[in-house]
PDB file of N, CA and C in Angstrom:
ATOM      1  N   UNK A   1     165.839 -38.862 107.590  1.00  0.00           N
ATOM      2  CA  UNK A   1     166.196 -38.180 108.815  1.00  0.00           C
ATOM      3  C   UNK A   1     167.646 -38.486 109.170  1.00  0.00           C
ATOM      4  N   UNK A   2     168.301 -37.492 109.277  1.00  0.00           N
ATOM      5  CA  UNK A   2     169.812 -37.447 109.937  1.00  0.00           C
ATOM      6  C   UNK A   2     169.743 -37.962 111.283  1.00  0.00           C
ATOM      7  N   UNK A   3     170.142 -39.084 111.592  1.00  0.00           N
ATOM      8  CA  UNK A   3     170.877 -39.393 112.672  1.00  0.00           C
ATOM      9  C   UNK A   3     172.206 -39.244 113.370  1.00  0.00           C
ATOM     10  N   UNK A   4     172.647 -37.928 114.390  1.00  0.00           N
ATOM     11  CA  UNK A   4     173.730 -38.099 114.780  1.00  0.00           C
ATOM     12  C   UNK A   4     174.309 -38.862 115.984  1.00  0.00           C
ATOM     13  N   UNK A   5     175.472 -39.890 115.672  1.00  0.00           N
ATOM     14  CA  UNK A   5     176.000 -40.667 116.704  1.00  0.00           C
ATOM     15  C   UNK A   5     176.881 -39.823 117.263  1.00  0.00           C
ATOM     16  N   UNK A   6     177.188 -40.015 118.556  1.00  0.00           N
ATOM     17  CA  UNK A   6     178.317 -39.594 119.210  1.00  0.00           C
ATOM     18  C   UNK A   6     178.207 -40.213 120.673  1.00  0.00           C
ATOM     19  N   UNK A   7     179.626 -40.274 121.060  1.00  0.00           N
ATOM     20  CA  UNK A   7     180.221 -41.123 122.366  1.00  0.00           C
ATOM     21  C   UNK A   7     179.233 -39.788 123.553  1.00  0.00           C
ATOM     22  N   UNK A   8     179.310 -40.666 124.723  1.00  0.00           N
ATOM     23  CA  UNK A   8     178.766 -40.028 125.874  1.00  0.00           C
ATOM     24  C   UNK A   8     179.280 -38.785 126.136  1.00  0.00           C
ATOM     25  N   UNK A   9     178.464 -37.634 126.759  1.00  0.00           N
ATOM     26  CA  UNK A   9     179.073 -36.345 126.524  1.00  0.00           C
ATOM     27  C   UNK A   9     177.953 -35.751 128.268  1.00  0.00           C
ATOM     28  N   UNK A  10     178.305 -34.815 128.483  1.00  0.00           N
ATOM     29  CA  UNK A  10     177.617 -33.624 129.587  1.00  0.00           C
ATOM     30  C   UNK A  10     177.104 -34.901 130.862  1.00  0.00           C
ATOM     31  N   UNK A  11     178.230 -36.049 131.051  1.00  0.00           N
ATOM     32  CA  UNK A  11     178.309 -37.297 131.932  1.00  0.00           C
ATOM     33  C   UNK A  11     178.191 -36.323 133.021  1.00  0.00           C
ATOM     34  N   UNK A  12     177.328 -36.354 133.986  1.00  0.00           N
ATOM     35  CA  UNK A  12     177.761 -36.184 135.735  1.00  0.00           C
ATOM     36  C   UNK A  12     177.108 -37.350 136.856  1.00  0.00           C
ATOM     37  N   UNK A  13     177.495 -37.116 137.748  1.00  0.00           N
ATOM     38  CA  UNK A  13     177.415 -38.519 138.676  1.00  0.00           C
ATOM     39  C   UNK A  13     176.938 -37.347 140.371  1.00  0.00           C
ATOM     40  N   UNK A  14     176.124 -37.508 140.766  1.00  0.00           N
ATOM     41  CA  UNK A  14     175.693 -36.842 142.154  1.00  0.00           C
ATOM     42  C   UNK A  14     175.309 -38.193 143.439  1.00  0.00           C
ATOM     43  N   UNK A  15     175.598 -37.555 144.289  1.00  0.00           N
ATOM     44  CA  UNK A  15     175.048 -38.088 146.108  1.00  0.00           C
ATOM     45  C   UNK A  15     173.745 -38.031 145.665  1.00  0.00           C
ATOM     46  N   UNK A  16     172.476 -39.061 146.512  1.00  0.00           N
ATOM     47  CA  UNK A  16     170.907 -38.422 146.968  1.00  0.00           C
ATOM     48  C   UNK A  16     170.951 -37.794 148.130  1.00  0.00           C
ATOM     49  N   UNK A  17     171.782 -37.350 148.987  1.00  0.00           N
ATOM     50  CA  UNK A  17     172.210 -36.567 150.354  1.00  0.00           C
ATOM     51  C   UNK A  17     172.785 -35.051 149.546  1.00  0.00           C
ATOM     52  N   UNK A  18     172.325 -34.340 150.759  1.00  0.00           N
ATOM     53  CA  UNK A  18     173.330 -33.054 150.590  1.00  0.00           C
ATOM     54  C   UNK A  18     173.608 -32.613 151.574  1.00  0.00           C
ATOM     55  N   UNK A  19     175.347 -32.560 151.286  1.00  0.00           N
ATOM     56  CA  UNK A  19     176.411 -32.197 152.628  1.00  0.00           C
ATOM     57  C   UNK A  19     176.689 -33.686 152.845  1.00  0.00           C
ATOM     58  N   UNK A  20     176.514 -34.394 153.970  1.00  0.00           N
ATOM     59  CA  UNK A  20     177.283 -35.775 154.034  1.00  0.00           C
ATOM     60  C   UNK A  20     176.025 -36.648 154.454  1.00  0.00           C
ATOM     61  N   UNK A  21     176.463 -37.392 155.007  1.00  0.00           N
ATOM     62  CA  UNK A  21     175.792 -38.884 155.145  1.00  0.00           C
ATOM     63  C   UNK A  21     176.168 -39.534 156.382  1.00  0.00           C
ATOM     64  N   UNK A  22     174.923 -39.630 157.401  1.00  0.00           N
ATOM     65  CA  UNK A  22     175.441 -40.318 158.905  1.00  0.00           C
ATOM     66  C   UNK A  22     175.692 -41.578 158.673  1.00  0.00           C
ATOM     67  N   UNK A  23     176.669 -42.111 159.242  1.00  0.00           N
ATOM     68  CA  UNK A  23     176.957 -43.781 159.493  1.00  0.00           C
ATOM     69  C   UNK A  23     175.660 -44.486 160.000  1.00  0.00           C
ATOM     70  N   UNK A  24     175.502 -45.950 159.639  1.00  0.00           N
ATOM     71  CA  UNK A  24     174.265 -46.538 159.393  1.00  0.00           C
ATOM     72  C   UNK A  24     173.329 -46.335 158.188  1.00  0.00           C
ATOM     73  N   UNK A  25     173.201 -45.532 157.973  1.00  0.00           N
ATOM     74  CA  UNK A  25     172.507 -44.958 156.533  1.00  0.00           C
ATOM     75  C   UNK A  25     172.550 -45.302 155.275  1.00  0.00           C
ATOM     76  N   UNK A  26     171.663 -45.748 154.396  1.00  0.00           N
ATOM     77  CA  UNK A  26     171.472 -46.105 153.145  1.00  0.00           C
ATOM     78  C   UNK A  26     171.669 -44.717 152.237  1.00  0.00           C
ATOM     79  N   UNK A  27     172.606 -44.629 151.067  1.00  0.00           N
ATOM     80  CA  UNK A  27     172.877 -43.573 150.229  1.00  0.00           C
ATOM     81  C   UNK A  27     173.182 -44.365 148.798  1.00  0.00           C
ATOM     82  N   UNK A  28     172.408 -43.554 147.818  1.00  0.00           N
ATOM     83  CA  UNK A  28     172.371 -43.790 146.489  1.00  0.00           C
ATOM     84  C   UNK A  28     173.293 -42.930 145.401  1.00  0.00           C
ATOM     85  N   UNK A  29     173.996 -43.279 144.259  1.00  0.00           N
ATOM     86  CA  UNK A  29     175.110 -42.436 143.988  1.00  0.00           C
ATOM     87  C   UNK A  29     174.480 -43.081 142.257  1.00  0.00           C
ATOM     88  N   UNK A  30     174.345 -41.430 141.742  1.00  0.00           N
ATOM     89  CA  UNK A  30     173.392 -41.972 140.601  1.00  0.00           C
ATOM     90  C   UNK A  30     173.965 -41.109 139.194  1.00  0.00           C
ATOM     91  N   UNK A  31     174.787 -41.623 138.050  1.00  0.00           N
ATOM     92  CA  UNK A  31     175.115 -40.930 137.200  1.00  0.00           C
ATOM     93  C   UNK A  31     174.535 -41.161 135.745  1.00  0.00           C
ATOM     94  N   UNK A  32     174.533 -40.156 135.208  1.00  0.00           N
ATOM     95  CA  UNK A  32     173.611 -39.873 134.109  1.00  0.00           C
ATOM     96  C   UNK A  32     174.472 -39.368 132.619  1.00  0.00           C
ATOM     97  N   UNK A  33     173.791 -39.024 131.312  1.00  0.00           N
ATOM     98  CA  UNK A  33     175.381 -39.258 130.346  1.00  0.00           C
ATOM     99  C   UNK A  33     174.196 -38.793 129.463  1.00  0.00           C
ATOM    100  N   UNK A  34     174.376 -37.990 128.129  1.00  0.00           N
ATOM    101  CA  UNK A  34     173.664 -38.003 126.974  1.00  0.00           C
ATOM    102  C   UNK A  34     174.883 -38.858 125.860  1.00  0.00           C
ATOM    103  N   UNK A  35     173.974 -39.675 125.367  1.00  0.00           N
ATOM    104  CA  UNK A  35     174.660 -40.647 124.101  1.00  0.00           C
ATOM    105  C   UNK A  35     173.476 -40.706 122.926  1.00  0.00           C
ATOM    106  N   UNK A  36     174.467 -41.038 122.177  1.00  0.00           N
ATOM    107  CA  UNK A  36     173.286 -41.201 120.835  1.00  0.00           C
ATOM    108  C   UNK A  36     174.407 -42.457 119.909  1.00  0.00           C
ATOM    109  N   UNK A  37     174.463 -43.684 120.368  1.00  0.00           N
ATOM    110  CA  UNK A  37     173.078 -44.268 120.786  1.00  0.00           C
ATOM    111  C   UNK A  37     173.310 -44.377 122.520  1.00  0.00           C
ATOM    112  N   UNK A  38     172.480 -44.652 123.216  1.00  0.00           N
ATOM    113  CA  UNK A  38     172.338 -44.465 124.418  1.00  0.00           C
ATOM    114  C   UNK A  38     173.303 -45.529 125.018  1.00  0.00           C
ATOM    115  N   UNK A  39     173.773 -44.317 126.329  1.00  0.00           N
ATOM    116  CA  UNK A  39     174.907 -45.583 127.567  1.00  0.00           C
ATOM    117  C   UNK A  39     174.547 -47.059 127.544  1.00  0.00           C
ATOM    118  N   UNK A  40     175.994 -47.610 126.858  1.00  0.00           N
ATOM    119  CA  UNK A  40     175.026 -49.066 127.374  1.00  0.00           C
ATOM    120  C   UNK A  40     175.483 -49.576 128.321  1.00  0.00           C
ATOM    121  N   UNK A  41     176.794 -48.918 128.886  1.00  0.00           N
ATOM    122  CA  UNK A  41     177.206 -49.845 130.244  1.00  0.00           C
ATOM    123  C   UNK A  41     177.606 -48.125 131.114  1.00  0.00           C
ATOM    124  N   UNK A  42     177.422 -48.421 131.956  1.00  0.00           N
ATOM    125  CA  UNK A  42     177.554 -47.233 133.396  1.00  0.00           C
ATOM    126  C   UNK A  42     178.072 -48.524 134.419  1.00  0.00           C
ATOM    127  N   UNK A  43     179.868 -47.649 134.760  1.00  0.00           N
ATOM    128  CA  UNK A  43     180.752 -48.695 135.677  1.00  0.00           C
ATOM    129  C   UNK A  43     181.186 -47.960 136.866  1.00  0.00           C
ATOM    130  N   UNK A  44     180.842 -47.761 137.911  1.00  0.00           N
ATOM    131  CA  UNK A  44     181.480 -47.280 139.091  1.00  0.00           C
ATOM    132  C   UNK A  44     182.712 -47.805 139.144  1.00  0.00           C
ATOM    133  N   UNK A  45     183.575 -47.169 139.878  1.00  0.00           N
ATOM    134  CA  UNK A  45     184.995 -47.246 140.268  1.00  0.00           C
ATOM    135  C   UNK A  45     185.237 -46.572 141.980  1.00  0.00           C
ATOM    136  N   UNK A  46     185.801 -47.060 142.566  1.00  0.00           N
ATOM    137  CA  UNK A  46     186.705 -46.067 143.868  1.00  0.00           C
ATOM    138  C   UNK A  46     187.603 -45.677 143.866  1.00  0.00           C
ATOM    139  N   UNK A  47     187.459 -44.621 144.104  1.00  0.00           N
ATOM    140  CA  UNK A  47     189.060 -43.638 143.501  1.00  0.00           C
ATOM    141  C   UNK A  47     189.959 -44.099 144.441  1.00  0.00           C
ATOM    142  N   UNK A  48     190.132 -44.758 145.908  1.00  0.00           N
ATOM    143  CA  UNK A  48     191.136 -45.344 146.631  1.00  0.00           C
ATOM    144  C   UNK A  48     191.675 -46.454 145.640  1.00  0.00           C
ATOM    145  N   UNK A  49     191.147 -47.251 145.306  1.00  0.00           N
ATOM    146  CA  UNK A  49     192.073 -48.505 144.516  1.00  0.00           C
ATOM    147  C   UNK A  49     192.927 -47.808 143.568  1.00  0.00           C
ATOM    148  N   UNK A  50     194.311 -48.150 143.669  1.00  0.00           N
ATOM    149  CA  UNK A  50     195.198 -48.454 142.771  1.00  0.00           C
ATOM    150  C   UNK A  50     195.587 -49.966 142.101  1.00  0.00           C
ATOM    151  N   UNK A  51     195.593 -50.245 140.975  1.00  0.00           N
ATOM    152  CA  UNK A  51     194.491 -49.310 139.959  1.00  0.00           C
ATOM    153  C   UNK A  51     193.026 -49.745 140.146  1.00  0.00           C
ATOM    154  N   UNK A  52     192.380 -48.347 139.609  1.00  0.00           N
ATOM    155  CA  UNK A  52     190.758 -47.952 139.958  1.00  0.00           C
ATOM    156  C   UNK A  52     190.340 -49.958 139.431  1.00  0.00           C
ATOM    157  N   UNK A  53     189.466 -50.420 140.327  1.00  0.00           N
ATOM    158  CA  UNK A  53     188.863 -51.257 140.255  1.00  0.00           C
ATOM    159  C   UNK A  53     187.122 -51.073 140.486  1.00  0.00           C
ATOM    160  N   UNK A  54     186.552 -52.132 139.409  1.00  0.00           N
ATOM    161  CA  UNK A  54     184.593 -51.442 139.348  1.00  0.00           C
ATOM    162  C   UNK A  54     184.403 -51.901 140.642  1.00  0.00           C
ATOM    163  N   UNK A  55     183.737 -50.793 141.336  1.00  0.00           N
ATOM    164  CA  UNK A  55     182.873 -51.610 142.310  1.00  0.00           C
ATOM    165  C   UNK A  55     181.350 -51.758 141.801  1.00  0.00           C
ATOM    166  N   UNK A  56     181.000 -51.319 141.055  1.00  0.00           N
ATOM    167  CA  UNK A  56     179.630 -51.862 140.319  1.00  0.00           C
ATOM    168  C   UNK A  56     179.061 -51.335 139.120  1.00  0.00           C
ATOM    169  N   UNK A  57     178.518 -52.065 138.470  1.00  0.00           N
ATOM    170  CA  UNK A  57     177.974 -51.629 137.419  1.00  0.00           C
ATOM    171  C   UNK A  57     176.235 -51.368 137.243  1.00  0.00           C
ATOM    172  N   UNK A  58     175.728 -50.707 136.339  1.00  0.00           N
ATOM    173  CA  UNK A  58     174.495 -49.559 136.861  1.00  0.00           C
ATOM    174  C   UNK A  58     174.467 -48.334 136.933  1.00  0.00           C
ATOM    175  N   UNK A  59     174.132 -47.615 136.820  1.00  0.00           N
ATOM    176  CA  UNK A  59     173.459 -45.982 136.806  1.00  0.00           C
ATOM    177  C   UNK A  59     173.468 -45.677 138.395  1.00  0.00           C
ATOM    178  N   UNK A  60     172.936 -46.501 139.201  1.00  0.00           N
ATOM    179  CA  UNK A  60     172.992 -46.041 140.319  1.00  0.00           C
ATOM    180  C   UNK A  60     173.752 -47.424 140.799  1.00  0.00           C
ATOM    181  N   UNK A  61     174.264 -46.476 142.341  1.00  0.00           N
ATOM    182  CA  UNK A  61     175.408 -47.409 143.107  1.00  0.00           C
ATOM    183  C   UNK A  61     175.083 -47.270 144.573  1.00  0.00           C
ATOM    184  N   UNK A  62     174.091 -48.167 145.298  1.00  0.00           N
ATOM    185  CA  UNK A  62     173.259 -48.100 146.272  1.00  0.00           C
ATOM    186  C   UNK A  62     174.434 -48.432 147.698  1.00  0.00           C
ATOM    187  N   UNK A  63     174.769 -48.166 148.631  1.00  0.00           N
ATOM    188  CA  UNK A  63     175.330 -48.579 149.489  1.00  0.00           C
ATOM    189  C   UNK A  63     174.662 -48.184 150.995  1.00  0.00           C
ATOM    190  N   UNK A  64     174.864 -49.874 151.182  1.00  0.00           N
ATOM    191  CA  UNK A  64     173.796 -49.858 152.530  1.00  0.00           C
ATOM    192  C   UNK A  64     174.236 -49.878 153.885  1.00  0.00           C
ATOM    193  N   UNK A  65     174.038 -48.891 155.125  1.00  0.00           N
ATOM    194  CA  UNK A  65     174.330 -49.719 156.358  1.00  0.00           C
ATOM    195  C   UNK A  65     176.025 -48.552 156.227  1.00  0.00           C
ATOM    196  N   UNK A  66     176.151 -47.453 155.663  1.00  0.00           N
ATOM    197  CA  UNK A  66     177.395 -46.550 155.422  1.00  0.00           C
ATOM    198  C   UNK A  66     178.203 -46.845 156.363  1.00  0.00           C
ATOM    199  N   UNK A  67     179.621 -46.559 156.627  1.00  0.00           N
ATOM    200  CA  UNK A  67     180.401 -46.424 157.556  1.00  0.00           C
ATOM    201  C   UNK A  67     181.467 -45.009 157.084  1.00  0.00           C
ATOM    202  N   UNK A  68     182.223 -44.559 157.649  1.00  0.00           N
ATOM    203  CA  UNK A  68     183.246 -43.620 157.372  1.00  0.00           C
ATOM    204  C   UNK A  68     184.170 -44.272 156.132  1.00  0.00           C
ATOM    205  N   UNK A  69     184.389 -45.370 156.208  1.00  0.00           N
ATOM    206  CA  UNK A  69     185.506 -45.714 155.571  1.00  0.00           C
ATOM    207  C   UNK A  69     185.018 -45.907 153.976  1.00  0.00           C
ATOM    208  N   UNK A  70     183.574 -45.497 153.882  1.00  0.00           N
ATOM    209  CA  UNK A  70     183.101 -45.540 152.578  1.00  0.00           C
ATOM    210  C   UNK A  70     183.187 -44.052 151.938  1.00  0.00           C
ATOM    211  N   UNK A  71     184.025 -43.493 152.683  1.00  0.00           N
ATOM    212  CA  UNK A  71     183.936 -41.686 152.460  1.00  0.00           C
ATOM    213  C   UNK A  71     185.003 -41.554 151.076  1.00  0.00           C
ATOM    214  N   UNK A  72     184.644 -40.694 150.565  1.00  0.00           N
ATOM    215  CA  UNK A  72     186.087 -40.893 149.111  1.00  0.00           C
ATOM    216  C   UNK A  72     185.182 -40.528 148.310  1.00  0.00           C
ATOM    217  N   UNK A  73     186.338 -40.653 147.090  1.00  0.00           N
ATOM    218  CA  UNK A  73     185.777 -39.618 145.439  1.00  0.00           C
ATOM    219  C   UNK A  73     185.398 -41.087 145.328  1.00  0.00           C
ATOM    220  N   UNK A  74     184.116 -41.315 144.100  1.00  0.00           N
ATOM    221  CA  UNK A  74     183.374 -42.541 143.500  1.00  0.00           C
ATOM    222  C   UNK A  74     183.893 -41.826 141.958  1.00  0.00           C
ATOM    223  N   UNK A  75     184.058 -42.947 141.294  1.00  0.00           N
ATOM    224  CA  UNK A  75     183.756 -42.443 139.437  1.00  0.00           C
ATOM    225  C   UNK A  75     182.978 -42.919 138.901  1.00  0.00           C
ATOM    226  N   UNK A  76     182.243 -42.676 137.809  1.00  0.00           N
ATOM    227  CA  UNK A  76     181.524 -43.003 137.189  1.00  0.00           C
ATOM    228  C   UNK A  76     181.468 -42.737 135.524  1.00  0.00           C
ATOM    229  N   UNK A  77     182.094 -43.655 134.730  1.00  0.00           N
ATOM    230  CA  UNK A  77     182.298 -44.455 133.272  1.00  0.00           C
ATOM    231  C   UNK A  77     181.147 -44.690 132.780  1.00  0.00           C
ATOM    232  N   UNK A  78     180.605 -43.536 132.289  1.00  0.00           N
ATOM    233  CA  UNK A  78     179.702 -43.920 130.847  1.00  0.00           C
ATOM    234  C   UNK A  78     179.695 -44.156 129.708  1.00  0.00           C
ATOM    235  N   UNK A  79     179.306 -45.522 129.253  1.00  0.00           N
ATOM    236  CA  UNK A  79     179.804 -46.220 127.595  1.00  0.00           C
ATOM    237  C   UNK A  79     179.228 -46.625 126.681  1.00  0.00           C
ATOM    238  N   UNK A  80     179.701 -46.079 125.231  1.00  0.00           N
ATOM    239  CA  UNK A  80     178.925 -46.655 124.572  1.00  0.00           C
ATOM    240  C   UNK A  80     179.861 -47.269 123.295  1.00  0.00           C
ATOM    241  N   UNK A  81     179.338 -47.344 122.233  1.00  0.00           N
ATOM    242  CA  UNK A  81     180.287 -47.826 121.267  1.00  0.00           C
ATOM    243  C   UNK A  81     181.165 -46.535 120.583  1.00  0.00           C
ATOM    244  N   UNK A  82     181.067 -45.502 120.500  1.00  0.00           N
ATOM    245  CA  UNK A  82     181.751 -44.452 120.088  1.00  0.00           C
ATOM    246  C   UNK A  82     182.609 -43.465 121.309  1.00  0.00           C
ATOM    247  N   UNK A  83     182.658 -44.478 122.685  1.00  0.00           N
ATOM    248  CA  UNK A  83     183.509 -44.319 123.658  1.00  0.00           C
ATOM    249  C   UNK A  83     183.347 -43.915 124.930  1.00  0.00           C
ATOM    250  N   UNK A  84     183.705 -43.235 125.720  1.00  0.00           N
ATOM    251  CA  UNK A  84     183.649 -43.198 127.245  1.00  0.00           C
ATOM    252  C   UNK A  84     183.734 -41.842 127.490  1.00  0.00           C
ATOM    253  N   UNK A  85     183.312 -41.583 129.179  1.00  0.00           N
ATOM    254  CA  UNK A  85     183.158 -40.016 129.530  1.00  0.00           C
ATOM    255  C   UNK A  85     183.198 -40.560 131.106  1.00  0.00           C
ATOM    256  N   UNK A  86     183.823 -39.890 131.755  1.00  0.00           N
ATOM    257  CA  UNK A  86     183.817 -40.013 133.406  1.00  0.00           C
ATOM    258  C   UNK A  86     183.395 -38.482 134.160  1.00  0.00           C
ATOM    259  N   UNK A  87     182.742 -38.939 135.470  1.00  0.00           N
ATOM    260  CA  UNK A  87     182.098 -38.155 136.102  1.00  0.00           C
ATOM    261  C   UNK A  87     182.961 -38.955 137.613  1.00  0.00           C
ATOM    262  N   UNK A  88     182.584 -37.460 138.456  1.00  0.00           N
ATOM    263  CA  UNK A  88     182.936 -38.115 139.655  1.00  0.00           C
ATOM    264  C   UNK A  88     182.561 -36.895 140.391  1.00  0.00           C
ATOM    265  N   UNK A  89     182.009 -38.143 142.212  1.00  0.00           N
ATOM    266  CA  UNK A  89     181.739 -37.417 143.302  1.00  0.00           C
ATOM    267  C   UNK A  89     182.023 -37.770 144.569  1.00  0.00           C
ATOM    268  N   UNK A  90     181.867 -36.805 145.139  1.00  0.00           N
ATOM    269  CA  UNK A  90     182.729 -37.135 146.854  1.00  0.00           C
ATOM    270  C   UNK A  90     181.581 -37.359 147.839  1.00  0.00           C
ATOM    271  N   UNK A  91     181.988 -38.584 147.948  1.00  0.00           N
ATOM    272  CA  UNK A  91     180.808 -39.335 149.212  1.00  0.00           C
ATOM    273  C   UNK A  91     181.544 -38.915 150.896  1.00  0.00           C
ATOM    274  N   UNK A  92     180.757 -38.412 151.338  1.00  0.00           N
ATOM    275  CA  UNK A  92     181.371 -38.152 153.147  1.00  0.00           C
ATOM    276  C   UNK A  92     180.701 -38.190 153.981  1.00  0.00           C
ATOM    277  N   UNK A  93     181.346 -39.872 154.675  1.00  0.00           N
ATOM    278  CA  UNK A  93     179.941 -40.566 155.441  1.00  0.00           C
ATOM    279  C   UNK A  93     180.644 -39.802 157.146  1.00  0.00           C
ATOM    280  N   UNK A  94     179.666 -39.215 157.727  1.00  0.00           N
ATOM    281  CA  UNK A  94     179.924 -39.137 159.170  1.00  0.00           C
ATOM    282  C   UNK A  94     179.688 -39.886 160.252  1.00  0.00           C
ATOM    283  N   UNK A  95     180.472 -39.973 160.838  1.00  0.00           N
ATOM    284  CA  UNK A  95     179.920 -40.215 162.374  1.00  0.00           C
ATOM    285  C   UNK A  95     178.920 -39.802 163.276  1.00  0.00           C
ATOM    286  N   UNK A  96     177.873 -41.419 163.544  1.00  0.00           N
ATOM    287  CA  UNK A  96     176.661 -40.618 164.396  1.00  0.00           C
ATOM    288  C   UNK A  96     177.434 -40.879 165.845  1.00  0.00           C
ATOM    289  N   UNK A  97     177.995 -39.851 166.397  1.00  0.00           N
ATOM    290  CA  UNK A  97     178.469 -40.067 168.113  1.00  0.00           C
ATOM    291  C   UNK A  97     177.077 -40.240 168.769  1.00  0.00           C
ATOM    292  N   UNK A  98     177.414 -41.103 169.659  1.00  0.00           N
ATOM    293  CA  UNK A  98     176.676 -41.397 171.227  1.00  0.00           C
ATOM    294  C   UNK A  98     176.789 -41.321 172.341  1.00  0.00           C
ATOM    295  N   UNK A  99     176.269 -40.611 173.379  1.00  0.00           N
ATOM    296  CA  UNK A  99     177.040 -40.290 174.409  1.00  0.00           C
ATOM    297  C   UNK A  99     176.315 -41.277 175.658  1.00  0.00           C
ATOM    298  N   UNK A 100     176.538 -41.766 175.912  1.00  0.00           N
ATOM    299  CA  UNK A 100     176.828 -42.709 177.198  1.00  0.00           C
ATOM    300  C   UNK A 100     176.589 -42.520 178.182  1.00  0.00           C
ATOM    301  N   UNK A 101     175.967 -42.667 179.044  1.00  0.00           N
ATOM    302  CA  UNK A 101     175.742 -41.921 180.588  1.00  0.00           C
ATOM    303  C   UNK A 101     176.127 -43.153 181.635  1.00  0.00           C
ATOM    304  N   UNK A 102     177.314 -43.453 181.889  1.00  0.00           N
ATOM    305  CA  UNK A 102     177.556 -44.829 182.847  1.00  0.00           C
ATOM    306  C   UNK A 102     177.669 -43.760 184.467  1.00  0.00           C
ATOM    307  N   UNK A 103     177.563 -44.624 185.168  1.00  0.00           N
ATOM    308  CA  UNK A 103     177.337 -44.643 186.788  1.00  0.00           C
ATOM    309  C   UNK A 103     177.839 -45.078 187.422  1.00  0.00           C
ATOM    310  N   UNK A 104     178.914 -44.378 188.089  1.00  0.00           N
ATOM    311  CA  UNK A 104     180.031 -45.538 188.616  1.00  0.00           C
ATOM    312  C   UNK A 104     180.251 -44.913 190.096  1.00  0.00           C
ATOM    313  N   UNK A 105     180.022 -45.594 191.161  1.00  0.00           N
ATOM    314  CA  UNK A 105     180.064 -45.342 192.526  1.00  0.00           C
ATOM    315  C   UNK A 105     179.665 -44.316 192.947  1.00  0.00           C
ATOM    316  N   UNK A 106     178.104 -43.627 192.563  1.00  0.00           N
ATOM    317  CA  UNK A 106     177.786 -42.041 192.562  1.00  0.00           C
ATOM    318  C   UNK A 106     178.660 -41.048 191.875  1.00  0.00           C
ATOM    319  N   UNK A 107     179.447 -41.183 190.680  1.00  0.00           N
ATOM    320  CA  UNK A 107     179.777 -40.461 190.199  1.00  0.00           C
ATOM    321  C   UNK A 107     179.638 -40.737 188.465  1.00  0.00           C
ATOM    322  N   UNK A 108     179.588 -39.609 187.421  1.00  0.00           N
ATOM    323  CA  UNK A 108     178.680 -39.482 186.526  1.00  0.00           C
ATOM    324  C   UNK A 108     180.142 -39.729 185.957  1.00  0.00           C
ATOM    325  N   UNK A 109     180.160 -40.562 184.697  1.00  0.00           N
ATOM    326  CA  UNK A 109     181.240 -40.591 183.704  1.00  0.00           C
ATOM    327  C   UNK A 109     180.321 -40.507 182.410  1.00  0.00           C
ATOM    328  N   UNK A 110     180.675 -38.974 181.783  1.00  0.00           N
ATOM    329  CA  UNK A 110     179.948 -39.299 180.328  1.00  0.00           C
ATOM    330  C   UNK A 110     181.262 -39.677 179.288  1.00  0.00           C
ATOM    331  N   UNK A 111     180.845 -40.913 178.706  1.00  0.00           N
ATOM    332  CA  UNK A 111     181.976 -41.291 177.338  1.00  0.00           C
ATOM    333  C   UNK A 111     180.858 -41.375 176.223  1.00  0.00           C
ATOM    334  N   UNK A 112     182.082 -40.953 175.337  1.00  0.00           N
ATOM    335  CA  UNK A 112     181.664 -40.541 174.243  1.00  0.00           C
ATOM    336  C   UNK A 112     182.335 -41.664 173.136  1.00  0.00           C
ATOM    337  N   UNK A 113     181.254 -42.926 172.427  1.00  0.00           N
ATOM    338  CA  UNK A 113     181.392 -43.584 171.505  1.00  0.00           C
ATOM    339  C   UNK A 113     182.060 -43.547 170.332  1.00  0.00           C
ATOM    340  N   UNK A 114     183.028 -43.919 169.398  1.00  0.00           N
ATOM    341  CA  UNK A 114     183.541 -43.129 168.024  1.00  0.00           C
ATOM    342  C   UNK A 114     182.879 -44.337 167.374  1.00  0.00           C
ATOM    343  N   UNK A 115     182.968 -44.226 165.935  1.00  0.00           N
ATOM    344  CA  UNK A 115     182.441 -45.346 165.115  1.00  0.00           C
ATOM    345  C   UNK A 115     183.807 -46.385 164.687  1.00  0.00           C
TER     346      UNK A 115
END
């Protein structure tokens, strides 16, 4: 039987959300790769660092407790011994606003919380 090898190929990387992601919120960022022989290392990156530094390694890249400032392109490096393939996706964590109802000398002040 013919065995063909070849480096990681048809790599993509997706959100478990669709559209964005409220602040506080747990979101999973999960990329996938055909290899023969199979991915043996899957490396996240953040596309803000110069230069790109891993923020983790794994198939999936769990981040807990979101804030805005986790919003940005993610990459994702699938590897094997006949070489590499990158995927990438745009995480966009929102703001859950709160609105406030304070009471101040019979008069109504609504403020509005930012994150």
């Amino acid at each position: 039987m013919l065995d063909v090898q070849y480096a990681p190929k048809n790599t993509s990387a997706h959100v478990n959300a669709s559209g964005f992601v409220l602040e506080g919120r747990s979101v999973t960022l999960s990329c996938s790769s055909d290899a023969n022989p199979p991915v043996l290392n899957y490396i996240w990156y953040r596309d803000t660092e110069e230069p790109l530094k891993p923020v983790q390694s794994g198939q999936n890249l769990t981040i807990s407790n979101t804030d805005p400032t986790h919003s940005g392109r993610y990459v994702c490096t699938a590897q094997n011994e006949h070489g590499t393939q990158n995927a990438s996706v745009m995480l966009d964590v929102q703001c859950e606003y709160q609105e406030a109802l304070l009471i101040y000398s019979q008069s109504l002040l609504y403020q509005t919380s930012d994150c």
